[in-house]
N, C-alpha and C. Protein backbone atom coordinates (compact mmCIF):
# COMPACT_ATOMS: atom_id res chain seq x y z
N UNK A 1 -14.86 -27.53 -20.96
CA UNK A 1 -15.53 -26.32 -21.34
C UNK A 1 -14.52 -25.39 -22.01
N UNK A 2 -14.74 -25.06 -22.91
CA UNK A 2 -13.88 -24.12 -23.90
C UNK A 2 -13.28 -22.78 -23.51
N UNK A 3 -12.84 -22.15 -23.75
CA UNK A 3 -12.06 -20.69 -22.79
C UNK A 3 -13.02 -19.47 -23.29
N UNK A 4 -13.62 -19.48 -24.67
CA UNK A 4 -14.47 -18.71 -24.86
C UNK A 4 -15.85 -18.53 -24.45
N UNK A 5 -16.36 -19.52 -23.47
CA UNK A 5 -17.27 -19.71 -22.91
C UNK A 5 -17.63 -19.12 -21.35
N UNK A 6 -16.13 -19.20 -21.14
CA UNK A 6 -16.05 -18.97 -19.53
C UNK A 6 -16.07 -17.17 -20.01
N UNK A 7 -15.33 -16.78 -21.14
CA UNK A 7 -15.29 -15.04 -21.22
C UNK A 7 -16.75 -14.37 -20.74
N UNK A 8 -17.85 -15.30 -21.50
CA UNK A 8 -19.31 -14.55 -21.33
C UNK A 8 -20.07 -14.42 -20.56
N UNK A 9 -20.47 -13.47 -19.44
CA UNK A 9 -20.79 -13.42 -18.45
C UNK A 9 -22.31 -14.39 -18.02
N UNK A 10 -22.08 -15.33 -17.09
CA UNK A 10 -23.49 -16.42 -16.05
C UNK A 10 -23.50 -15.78 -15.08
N UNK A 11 -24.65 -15.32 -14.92
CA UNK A 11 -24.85 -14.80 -13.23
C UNK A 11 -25.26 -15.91 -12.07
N UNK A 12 -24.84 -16.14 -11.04
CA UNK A 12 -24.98 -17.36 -10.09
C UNK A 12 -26.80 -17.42 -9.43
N UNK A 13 -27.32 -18.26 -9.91
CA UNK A 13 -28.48 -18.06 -9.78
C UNK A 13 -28.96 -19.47 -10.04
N UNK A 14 -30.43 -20.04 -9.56
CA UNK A 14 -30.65 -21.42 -9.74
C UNK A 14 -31.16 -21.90 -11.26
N UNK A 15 -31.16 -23.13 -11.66
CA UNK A 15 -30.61 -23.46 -12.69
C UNK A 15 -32.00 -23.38 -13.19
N UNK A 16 -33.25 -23.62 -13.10
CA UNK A 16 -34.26 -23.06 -13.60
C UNK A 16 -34.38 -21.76 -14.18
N UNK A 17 -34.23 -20.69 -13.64
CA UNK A 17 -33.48 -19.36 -13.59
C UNK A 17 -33.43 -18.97 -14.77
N UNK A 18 -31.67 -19.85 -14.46
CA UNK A 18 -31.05 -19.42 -15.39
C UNK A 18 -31.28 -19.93 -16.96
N UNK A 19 -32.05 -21.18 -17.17
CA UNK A 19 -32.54 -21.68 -18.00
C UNK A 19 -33.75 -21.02 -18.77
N UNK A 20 -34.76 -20.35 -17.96
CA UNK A 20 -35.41 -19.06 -18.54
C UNK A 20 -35.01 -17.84 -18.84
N UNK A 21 -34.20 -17.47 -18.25
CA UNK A 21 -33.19 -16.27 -18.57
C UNK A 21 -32.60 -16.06 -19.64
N UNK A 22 -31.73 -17.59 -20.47
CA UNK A 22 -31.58 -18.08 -21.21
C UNK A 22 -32.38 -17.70 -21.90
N UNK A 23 -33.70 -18.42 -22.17
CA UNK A 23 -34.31 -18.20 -23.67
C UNK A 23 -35.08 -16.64 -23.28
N UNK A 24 -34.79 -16.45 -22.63
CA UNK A 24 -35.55 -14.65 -22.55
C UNK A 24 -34.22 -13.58 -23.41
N UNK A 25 -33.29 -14.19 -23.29
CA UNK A 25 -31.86 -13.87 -24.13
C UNK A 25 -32.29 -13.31 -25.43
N UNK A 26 -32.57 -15.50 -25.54
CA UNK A 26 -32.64 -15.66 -27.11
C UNK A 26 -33.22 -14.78 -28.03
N UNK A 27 -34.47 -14.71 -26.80
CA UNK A 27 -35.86 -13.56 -28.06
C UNK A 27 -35.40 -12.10 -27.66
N UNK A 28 -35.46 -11.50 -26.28
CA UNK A 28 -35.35 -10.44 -26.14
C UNK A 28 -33.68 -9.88 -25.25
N UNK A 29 -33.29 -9.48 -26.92
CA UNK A 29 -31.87 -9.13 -26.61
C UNK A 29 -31.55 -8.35 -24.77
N UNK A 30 -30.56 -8.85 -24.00
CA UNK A 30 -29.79 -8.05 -23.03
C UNK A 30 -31.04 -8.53 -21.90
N UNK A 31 -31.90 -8.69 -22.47
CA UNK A 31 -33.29 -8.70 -20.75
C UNK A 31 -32.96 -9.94 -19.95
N UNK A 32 -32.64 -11.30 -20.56
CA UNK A 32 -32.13 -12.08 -19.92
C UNK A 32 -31.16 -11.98 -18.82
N UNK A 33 -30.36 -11.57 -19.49
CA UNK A 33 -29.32 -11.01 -18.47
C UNK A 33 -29.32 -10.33 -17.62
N UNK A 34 -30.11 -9.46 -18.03
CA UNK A 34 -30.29 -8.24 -16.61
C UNK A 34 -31.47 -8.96 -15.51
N UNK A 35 -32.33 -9.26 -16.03
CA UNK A 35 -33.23 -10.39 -15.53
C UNK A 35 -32.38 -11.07 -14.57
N UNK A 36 -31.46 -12.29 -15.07
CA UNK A 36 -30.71 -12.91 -14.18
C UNK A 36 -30.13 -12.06 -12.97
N UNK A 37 -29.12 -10.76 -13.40
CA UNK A 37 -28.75 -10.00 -12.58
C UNK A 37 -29.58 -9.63 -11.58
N UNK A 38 -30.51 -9.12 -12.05
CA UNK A 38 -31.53 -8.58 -10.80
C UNK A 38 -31.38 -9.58 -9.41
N UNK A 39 -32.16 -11.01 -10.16
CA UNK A 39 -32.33 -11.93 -9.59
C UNK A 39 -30.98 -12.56 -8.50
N UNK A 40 -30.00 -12.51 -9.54
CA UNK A 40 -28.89 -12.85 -8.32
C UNK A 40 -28.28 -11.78 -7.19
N UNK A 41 -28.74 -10.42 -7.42
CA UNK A 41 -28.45 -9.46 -6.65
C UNK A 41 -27.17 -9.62 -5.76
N UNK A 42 -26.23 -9.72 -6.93
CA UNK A 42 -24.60 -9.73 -6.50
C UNK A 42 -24.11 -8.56 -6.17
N UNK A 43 -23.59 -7.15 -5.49
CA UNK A 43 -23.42 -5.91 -5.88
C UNK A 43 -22.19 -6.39 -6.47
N UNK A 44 -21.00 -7.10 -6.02
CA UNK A 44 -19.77 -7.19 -6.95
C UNK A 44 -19.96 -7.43 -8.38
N UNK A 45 -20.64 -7.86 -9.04
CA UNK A 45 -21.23 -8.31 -10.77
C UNK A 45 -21.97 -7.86 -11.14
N UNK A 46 -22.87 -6.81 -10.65
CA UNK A 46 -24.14 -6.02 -10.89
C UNK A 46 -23.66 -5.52 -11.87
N UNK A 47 -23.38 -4.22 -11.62
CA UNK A 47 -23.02 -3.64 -12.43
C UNK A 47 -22.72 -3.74 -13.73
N UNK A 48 -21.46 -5.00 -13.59
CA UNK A 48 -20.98 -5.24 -14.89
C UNK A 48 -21.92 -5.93 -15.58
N UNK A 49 -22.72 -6.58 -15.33
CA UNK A 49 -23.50 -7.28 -16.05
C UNK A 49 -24.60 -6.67 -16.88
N UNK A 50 -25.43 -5.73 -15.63
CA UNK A 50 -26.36 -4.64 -16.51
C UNK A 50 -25.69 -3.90 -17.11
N UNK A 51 -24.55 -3.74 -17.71
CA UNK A 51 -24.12 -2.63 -18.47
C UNK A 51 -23.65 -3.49 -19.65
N UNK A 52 -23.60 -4.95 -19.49
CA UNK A 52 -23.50 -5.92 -20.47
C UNK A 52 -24.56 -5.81 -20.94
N UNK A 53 -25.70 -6.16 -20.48
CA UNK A 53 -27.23 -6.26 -20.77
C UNK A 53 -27.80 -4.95 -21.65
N UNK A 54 -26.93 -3.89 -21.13
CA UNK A 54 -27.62 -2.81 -21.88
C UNK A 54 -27.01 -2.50 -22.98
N UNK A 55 -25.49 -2.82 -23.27
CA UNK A 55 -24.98 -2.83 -24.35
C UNK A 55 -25.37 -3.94 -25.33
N UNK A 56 -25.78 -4.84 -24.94
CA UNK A 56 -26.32 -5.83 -25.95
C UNK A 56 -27.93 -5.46 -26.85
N UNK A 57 -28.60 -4.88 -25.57
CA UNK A 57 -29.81 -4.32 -25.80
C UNK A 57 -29.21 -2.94 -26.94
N UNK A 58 -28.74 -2.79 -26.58
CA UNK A 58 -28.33 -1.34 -28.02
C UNK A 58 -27.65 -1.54 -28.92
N UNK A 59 -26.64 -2.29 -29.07
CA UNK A 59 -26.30 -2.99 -29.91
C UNK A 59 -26.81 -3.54 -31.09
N UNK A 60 -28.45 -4.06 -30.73
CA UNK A 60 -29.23 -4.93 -31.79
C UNK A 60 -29.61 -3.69 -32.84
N UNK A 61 -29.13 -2.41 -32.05
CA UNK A 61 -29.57 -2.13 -33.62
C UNK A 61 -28.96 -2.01 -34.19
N UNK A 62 -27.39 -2.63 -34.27
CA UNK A 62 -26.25 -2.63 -35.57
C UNK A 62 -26.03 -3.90 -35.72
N UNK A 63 -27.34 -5.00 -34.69
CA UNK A 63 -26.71 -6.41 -35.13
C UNK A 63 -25.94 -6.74 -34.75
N UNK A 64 -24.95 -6.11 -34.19
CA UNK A 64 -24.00 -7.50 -33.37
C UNK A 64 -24.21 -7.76 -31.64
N UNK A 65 -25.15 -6.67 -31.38
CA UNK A 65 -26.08 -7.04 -29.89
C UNK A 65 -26.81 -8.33 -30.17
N UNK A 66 -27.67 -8.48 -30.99
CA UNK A 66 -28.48 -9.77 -31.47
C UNK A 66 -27.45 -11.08 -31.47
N UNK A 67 -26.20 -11.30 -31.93
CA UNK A 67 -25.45 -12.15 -32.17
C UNK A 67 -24.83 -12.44 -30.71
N UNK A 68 -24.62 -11.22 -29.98
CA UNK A 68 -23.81 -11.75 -28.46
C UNK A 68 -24.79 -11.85 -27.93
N UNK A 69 -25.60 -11.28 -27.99
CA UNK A 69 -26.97 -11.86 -26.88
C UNK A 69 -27.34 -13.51 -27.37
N UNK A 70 -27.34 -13.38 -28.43
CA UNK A 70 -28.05 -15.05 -28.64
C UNK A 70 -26.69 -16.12 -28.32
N UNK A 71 -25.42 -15.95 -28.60
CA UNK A 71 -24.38 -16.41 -27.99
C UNK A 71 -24.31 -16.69 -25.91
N UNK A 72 -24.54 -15.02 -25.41
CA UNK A 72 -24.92 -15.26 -24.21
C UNK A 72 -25.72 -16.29 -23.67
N UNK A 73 -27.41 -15.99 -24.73
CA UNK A 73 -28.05 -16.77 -24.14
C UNK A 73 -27.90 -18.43 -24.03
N UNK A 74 -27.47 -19.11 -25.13
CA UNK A 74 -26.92 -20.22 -25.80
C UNK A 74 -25.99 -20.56 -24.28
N UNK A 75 -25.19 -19.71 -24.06
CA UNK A 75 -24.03 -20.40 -22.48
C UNK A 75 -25.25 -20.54 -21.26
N UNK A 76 -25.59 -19.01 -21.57
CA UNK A 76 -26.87 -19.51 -20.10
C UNK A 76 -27.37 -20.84 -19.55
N UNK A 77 -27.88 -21.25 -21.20
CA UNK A 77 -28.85 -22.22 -21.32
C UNK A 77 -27.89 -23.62 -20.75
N UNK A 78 -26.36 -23.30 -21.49
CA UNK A 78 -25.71 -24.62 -21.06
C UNK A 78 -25.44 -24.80 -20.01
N UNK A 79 -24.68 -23.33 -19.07
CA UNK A 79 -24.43 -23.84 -17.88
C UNK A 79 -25.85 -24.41 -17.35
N UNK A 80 -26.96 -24.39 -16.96
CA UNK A 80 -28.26 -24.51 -16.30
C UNK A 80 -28.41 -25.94 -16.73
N UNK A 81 -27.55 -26.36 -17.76
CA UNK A 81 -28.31 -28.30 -18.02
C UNK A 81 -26.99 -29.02 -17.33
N UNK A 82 -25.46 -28.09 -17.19
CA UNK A 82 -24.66 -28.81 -16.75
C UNK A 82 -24.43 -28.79 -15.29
């Protein structure tokens, strides 16, 4: 697994999950993620993650939220098949 892969935040959650979470990414920037978050209800990663989620979500409107979110979602999807 590549080093730039491990940078982008997976929330620990079951692999179905995270496999919908994933394509909830794809279409709707940052919700995946926070989605996942909810769901894994970590307090140590919370945080960081919804504030990932929400920066991605705001982001799309200069376009490069759209690009890390669909990147995010893209790892989601992999960890959940591996």
């Amino acid at each position: 697994m590549s080093s730039r892969m491990q940078m982008l935040p997976v929330p620990n959650v079951n692999r179905v999950v995270l496999f919908f979470c994933g394509l909830v990414n794809l279409g709707l920037p940052g919700f995946g993620l926070m989605l996942a978050t909810c769901i894994e209800n970590n307090p140590l990663t919370f945080r960081s993650h919804m504030h990932i989620g929400i920066m991605q979500l705001l982001l799309t409107l200069v376009v490069i939220g759209f690009f890390w979110s669909f990147a995010n979602g893209v790892v989601m999807i992999f960890y959940s098949l591996t």
